[in-house]
N, C-alpha and C. Protein backbone atom coordinates (compact mmCIF):
# COMPACT_ATOMS: atom_id res chain seq x y z
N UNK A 1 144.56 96.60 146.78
CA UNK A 1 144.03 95.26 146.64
C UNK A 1 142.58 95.26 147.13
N UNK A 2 141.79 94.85 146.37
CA UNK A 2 140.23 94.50 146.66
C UNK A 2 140.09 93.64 147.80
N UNK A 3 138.79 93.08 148.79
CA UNK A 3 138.79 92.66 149.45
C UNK A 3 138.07 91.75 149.12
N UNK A 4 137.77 91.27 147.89
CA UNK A 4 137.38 90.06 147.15
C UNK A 4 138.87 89.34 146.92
N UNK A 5 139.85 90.21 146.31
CA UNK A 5 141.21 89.69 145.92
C UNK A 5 141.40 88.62 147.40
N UNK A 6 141.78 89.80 148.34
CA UNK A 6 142.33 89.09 149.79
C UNK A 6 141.82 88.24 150.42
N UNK A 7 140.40 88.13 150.30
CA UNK A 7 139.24 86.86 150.74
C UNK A 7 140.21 85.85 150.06
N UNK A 8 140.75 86.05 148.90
CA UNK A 8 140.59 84.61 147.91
C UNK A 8 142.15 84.24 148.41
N UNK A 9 142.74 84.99 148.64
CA UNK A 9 144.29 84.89 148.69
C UNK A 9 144.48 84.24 149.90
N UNK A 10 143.59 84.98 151.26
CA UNK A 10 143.52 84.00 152.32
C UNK A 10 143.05 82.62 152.40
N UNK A 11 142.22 82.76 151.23
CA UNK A 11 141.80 81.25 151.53
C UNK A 11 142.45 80.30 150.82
N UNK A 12 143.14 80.93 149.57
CA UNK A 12 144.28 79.74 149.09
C UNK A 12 145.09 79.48 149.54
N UNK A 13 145.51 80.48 150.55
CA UNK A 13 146.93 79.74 151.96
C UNK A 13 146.48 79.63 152.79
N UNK A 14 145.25 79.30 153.24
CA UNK A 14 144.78 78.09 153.89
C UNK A 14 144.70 76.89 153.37
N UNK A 15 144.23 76.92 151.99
CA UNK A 15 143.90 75.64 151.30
C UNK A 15 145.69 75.14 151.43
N UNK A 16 146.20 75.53 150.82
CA UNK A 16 147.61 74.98 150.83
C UNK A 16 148.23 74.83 152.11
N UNK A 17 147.98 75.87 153.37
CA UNK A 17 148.16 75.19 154.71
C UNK A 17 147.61 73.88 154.80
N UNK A 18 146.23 73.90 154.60
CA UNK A 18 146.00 72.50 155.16
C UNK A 18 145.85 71.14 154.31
N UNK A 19 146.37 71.56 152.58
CA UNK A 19 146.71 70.75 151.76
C UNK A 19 147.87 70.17 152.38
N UNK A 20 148.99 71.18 153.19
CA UNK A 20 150.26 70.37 153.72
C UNK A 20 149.74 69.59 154.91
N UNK A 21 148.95 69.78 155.75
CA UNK A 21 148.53 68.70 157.05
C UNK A 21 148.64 67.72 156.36
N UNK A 22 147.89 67.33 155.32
CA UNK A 22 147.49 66.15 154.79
C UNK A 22 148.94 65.37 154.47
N UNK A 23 150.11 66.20 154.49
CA UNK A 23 151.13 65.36 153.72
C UNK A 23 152.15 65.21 155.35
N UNK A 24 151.96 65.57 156.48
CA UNK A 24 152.54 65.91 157.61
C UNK A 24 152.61 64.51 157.92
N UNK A 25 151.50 63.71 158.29
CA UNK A 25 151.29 62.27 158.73
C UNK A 25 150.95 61.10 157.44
N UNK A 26 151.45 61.28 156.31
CA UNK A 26 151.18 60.42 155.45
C UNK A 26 150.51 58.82 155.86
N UNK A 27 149.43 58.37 155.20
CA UNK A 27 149.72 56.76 155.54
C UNK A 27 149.39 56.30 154.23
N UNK A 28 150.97 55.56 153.98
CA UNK A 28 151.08 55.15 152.76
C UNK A 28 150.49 54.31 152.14
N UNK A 29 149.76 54.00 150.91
CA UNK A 29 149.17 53.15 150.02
C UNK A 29 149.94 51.95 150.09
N UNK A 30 148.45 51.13 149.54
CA UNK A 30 149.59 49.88 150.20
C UNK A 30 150.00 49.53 148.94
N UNK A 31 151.97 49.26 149.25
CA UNK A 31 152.81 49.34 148.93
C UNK A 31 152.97 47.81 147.83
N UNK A 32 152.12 46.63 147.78
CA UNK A 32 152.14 45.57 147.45
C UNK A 32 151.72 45.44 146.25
N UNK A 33 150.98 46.04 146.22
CA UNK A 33 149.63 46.93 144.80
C UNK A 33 150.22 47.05 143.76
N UNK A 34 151.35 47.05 143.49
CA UNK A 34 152.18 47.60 142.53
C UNK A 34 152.13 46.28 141.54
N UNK A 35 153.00 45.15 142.36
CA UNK A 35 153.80 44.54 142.09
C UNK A 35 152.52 43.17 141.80
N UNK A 36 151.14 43.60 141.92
CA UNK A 36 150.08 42.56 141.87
C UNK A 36 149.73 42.50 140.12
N UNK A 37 149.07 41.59 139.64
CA UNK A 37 149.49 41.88 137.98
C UNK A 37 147.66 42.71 138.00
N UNK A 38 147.40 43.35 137.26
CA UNK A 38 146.32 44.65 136.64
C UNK A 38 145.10 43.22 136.03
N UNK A 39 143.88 43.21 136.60
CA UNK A 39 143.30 42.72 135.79
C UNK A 39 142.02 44.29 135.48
N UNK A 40 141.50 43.62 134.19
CA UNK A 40 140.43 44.87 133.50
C UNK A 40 139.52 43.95 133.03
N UNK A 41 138.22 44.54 133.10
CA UNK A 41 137.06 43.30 132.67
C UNK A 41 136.16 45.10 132.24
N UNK A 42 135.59 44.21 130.84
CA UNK A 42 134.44 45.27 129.89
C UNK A 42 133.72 44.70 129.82
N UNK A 43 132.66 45.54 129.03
CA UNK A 43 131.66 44.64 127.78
C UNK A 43 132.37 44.76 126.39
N UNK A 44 133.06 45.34 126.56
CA UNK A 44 133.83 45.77 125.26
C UNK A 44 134.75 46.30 125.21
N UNK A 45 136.21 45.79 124.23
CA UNK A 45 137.18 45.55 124.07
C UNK A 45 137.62 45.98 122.59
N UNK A 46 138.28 47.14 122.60
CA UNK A 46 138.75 47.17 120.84
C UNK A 46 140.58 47.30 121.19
N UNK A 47 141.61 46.66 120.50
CA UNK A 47 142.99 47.09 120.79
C UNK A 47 143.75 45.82 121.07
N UNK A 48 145.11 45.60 121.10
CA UNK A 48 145.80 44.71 121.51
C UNK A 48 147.03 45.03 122.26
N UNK A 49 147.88 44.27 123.19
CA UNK A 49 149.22 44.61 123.28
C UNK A 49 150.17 44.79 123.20
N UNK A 50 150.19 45.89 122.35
CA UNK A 50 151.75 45.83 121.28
C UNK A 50 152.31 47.24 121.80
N UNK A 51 153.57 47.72 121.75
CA UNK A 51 154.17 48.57 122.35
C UNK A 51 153.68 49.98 121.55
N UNK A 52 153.72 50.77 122.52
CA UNK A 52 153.36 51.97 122.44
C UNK A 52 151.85 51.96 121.81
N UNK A 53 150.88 51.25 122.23
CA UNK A 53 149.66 51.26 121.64
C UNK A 53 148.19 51.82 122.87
N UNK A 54 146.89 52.11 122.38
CA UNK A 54 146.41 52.34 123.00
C UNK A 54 144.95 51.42 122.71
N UNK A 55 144.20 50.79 123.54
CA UNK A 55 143.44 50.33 123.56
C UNK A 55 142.29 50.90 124.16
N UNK A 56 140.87 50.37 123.87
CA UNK A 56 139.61 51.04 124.50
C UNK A 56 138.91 49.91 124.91
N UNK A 57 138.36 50.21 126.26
CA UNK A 57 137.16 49.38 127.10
C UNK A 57 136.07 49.99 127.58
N UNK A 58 134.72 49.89 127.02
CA UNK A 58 133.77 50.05 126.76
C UNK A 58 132.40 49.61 128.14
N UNK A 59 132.10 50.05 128.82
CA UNK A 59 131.08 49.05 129.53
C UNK A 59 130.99 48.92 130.55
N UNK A 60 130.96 49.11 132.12
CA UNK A 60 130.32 48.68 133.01
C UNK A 60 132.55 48.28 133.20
N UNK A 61 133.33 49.24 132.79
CA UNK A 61 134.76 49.05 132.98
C UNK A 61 135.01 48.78 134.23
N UNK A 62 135.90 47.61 134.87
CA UNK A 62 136.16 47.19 136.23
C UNK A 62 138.01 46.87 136.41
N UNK A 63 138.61 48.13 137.09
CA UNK A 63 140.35 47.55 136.93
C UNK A 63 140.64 47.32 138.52
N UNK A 64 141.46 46.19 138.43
CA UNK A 64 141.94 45.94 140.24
C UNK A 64 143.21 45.46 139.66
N UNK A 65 144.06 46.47 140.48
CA UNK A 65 145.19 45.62 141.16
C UNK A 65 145.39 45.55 142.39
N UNK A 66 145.63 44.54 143.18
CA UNK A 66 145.93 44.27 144.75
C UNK A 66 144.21 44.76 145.25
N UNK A 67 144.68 45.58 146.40
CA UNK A 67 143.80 46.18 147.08
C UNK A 67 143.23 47.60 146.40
N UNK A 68 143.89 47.96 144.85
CA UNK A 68 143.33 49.05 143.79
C UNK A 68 142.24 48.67 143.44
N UNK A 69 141.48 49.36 142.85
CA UNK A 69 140.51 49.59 142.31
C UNK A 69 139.58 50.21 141.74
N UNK A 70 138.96 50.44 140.10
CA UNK A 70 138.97 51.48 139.68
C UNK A 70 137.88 51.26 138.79
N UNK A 71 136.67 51.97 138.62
CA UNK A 71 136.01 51.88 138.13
C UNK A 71 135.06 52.54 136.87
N UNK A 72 134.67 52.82 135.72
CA UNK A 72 134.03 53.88 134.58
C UNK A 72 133.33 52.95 133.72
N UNK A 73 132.60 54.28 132.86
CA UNK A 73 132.23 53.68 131.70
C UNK A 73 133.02 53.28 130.47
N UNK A 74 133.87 53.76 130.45
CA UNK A 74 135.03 53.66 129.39
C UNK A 74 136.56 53.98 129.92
N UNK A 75 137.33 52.89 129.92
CA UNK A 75 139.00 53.51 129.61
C UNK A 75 139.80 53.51 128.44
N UNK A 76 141.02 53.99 128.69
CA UNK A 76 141.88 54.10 127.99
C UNK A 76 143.07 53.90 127.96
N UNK A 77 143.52 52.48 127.87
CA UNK A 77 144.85 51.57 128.68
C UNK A 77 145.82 51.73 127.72
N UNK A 78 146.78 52.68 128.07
CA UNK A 78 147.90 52.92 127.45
C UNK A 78 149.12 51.86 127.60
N UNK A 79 149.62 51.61 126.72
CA UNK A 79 150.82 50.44 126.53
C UNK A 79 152.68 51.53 126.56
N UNK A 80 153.36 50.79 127.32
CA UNK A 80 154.80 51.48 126.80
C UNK A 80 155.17 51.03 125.73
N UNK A 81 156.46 50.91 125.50
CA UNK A 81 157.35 50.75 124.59
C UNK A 81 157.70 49.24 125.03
N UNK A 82 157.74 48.83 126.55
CA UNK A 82 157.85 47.31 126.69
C UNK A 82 156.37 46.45 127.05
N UNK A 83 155.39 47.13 126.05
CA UNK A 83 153.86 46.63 126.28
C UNK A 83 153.62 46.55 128.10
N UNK A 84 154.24 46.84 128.61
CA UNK A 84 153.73 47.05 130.08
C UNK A 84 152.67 48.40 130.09
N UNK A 85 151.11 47.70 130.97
CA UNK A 85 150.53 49.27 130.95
C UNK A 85 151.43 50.50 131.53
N UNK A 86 151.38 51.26 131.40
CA UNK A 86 151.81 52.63 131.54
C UNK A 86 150.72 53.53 132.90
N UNK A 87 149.26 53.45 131.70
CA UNK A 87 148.41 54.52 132.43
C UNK A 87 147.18 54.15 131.60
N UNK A 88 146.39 54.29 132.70
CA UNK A 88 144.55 53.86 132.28
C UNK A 88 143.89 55.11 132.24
N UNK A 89 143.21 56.14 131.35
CA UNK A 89 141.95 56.54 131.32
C UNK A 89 140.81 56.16 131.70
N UNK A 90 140.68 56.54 132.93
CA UNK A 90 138.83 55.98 132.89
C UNK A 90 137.86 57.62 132.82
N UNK A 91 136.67 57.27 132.24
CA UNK A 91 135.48 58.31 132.67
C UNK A 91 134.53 57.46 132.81
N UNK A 92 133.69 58.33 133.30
CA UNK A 92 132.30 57.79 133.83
C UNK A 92 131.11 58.98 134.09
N UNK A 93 130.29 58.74 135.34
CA UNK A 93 129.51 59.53 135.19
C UNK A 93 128.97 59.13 137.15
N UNK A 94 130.02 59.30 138.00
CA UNK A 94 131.11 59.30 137.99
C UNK A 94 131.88 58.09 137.72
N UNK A 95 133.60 58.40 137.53
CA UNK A 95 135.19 57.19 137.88
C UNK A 95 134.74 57.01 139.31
N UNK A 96 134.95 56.11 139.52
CA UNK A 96 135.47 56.09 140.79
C UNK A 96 137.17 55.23 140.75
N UNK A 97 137.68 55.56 142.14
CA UNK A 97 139.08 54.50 142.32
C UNK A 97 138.93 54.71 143.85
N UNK A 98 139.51 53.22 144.32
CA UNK A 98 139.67 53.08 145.90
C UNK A 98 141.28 52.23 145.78
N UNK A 99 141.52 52.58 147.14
CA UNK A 99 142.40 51.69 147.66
C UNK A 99 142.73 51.41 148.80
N UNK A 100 143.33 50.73 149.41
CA UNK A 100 144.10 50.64 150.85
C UNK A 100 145.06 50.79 151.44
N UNK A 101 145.58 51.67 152.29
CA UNK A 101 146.81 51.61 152.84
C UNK A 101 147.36 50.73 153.29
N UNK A 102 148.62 50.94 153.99
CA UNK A 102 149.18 49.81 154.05
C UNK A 102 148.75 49.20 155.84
N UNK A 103 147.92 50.44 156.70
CA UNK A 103 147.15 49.77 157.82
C UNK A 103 146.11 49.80 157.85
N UNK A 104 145.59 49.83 156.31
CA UNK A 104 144.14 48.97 156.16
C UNK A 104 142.95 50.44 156.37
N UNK A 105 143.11 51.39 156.05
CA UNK A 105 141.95 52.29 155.52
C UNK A 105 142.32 52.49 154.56
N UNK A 106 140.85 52.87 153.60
CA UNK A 106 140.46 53.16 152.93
C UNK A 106 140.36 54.88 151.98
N UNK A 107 140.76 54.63 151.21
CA UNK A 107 141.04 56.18 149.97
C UNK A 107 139.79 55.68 149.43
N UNK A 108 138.98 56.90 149.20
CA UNK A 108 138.04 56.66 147.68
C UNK A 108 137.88 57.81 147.32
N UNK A 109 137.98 57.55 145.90
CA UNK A 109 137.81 58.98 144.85
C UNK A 109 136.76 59.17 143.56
N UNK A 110 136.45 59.98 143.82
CA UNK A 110 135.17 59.94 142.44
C UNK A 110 135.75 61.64 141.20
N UNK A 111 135.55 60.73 140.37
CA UNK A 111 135.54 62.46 139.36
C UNK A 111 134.85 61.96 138.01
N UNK A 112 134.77 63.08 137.08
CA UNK A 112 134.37 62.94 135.98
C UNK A 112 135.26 62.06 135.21
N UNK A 113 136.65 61.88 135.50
CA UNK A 113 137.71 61.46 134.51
C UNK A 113 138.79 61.15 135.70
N UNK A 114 139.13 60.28 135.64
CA UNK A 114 140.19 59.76 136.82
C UNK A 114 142.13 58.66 135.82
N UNK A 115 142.92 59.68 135.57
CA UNK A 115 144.19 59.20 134.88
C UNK A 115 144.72 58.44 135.55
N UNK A 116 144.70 57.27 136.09
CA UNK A 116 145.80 56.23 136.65
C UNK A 116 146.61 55.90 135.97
N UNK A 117 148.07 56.46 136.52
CA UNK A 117 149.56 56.51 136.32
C UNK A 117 150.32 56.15 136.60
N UNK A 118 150.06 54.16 136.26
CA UNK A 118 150.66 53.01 137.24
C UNK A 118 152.07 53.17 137.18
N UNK A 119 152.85 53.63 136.17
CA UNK A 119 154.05 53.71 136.18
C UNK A 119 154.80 54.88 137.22
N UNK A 120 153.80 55.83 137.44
CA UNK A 120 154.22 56.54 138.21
C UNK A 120 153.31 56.91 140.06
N UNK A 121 152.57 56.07 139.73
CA UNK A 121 151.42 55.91 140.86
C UNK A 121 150.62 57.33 141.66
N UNK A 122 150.16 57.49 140.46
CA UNK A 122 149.28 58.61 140.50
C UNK A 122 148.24 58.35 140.02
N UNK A 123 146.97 58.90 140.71
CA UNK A 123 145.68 58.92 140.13
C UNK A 123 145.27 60.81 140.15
N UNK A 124 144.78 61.06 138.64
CA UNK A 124 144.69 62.63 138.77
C UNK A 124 143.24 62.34 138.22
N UNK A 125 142.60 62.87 139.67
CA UNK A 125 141.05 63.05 139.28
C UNK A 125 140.89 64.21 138.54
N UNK A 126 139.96 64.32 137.79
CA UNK A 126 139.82 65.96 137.10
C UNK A 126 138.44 65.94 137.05
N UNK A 127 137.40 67.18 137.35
CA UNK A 127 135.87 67.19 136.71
C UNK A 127 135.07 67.00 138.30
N UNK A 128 134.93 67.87 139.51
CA UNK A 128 133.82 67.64 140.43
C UNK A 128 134.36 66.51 140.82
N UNK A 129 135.49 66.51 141.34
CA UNK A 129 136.48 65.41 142.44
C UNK A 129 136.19 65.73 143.52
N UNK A 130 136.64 64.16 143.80
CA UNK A 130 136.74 64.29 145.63
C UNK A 130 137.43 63.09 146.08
N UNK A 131 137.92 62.98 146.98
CA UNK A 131 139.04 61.97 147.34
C UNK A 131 139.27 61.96 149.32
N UNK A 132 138.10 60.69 150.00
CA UNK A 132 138.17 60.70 150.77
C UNK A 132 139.23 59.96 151.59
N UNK A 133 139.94 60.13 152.58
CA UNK A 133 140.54 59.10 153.21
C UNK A 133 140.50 59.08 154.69
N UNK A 134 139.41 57.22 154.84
CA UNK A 134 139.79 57.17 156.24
C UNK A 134 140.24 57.48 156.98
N UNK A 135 139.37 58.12 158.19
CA UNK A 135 140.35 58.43 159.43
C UNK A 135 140.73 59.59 159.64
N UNK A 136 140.92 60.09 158.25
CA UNK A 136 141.70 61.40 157.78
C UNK A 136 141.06 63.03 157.79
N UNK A 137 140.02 62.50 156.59
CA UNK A 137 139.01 63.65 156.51
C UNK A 137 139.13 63.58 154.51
N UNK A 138 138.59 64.58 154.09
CA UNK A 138 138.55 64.43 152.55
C UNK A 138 138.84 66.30 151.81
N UNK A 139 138.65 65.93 150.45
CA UNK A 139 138.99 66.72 149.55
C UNK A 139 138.26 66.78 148.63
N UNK A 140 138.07 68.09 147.96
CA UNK A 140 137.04 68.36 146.62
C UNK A 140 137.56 69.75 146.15
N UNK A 141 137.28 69.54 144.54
CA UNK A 141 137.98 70.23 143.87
C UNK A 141 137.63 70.02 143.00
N UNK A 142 137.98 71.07 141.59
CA UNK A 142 138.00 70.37 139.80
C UNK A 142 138.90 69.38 139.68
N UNK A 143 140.43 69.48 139.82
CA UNK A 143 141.31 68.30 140.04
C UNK A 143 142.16 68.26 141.35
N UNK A 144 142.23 66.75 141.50
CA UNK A 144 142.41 66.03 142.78
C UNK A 144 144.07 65.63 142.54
N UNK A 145 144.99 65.54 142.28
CA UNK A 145 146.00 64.20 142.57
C UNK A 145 146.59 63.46 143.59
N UNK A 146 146.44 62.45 143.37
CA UNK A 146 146.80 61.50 144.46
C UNK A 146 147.83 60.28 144.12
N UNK A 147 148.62 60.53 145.07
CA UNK A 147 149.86 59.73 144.92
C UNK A 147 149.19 58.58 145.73
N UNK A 148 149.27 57.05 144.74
CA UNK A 148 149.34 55.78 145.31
C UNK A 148 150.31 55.35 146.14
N UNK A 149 151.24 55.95 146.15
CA UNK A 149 152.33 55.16 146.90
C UNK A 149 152.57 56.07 148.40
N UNK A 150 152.20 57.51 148.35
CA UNK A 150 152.56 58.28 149.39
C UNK A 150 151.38 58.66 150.29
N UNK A 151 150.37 58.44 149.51
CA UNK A 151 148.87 59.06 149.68
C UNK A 151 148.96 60.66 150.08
N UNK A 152 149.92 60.97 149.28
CA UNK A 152 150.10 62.55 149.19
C UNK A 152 149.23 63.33 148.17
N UNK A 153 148.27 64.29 148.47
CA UNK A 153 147.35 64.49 147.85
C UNK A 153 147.70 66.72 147.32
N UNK A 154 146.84 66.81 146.29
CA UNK A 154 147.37 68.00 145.77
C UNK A 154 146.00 68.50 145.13
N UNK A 155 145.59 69.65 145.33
CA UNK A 155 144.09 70.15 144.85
C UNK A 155 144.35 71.58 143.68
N UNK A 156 143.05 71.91 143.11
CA UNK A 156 143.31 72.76 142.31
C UNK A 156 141.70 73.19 142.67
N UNK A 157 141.43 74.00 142.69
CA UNK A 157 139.82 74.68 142.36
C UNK A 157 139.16 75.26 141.11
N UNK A 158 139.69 75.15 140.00
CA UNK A 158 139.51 74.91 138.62
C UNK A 158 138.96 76.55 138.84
N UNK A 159 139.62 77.48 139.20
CA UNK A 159 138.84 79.00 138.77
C UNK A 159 138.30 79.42 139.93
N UNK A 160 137.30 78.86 139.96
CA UNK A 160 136.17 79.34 141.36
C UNK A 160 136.80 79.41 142.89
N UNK A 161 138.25 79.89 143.28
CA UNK A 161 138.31 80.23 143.91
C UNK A 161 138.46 79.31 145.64
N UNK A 162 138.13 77.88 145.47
CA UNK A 162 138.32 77.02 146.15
C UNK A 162 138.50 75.98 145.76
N UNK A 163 139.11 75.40 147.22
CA UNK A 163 139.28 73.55 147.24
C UNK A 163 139.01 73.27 148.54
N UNK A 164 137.72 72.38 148.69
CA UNK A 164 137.09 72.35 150.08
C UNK A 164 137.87 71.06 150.90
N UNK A 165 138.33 71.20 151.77
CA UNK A 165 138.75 70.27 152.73
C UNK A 165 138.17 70.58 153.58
N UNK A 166 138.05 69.07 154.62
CA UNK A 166 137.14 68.21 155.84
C UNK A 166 138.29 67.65 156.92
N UNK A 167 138.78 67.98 157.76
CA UNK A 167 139.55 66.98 158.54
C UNK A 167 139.20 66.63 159.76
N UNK A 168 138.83 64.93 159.99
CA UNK A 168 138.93 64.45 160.99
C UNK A 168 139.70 65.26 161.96
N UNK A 169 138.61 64.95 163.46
CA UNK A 169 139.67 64.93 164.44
C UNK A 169 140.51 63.50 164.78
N UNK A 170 141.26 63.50 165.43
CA UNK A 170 141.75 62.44 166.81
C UNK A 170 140.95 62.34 167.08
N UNK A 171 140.55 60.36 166.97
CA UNK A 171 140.30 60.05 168.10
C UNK A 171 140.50 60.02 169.65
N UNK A 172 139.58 60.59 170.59
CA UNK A 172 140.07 60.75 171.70
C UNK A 172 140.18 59.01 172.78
N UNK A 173 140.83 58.88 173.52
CA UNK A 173 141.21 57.66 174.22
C UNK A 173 140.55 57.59 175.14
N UNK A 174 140.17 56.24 175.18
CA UNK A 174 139.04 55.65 175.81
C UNK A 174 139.08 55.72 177.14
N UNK A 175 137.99 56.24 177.89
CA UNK A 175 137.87 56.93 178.97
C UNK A 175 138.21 55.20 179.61
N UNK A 176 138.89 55.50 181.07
CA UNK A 176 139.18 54.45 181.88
C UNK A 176 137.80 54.07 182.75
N UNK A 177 137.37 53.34 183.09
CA UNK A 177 136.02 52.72 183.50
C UNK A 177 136.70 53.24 185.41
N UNK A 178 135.63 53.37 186.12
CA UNK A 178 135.58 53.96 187.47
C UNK A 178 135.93 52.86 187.93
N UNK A 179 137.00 53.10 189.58
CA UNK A 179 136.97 51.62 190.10
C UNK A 179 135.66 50.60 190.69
N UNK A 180 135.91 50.21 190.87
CA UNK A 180 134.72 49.34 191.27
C UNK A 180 134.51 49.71 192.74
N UNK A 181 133.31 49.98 193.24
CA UNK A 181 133.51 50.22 194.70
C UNK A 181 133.12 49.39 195.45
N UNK A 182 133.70 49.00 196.87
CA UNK A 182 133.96 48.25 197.48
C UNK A 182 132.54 47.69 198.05
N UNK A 183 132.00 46.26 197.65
CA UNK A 183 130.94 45.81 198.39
C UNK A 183 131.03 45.21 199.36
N UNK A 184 132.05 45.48 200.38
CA UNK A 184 131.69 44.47 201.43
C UNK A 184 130.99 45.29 202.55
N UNK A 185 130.44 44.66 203.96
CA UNK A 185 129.77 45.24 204.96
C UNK A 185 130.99 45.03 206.16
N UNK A 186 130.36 46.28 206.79
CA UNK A 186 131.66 46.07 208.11
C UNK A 186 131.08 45.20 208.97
């Protein structure tokens, strides 16, 4: 085995060591998000909602549900079979998508192309990703996925041999203030 091979081999079971930290202390997406109804605002609009159909939004694209949020130049809002969205395409230059957990930090993700997979609550960044989370520390990669509901996250290094992770420390606890010393006179 080359020692280019073993460089790379060590560092992908690291990457996957510390791809699992990330899933050790989960803090879950907030969980409400789901059940909030999807609004989408364009400049442009071609498509309707009929089952199994796909529509296009054009423009300065803006999607929120709840505390979601997702942003490109263009998506691609897929319909089921019971016209409920399914899954949004966005690209951009960059997507972005944020959200909130359920104790209030913040996920944000940027890529070339970002698949939100409301039915299954996944966002799969693909294209010069990255996916930070509060508190936490972050991730970069060709593709990112990120579970909305678990904030369980999964990397790929598209070839080149990495997926760069950042992790916060602990905060350390707040030093106790000295007693006060005694002012009186004898």
């Amino acid at each position: 085995m080359t020692s280019t091979a073993s460089t790379r081999r060590a560092g992908a079971s690291l990457a996957l060591l510390a791809l699992g930290w990330l899933v050790v202390a989960p803090a879950h997406a907030k969980q409400t998000d789901r059940s909030q109804p999807m609004d989408v605002k364009a400049s442009h609009f071609d498509g309707f909602q009929k089952p199994n159909s796909v529509s296009t939004l054009k423009g300065s694209v803006v999607i929120t549900q709840g505390t979601l949020k997702a942003t490109g130049a263009e998506a691609k809002v897929y319909f089921d079979a019971d016209t409920q969205i399914d899954r949004v395409v966005l690209t951009g230059s960059p997507a972005h998508i944020q959200q909130l957990d359920d104790n209030g930090n913040l996920m944000h993700g940027e890529a070339s192309s970002i698949d939100y997979q409301s039915s299954k609550g996944l966002a799969v960044l693909q294209g010069n990703a990255s996916v930070t989370q509060q508190g936490r520390g972050e991730a970069h990669g060709d593709r990112l996925t990120y579970d909305t509901q678990t904030s369980q996250m999964t990397g790929d290094s598209g070839g080149d041999g990495s997926v760069h992770l950042i992790f916060q420390p602990k905060s350390a606890p707040a030093a106790k203030p000295a007693p006060a010393a005694s002012g009186g006179k004898p």
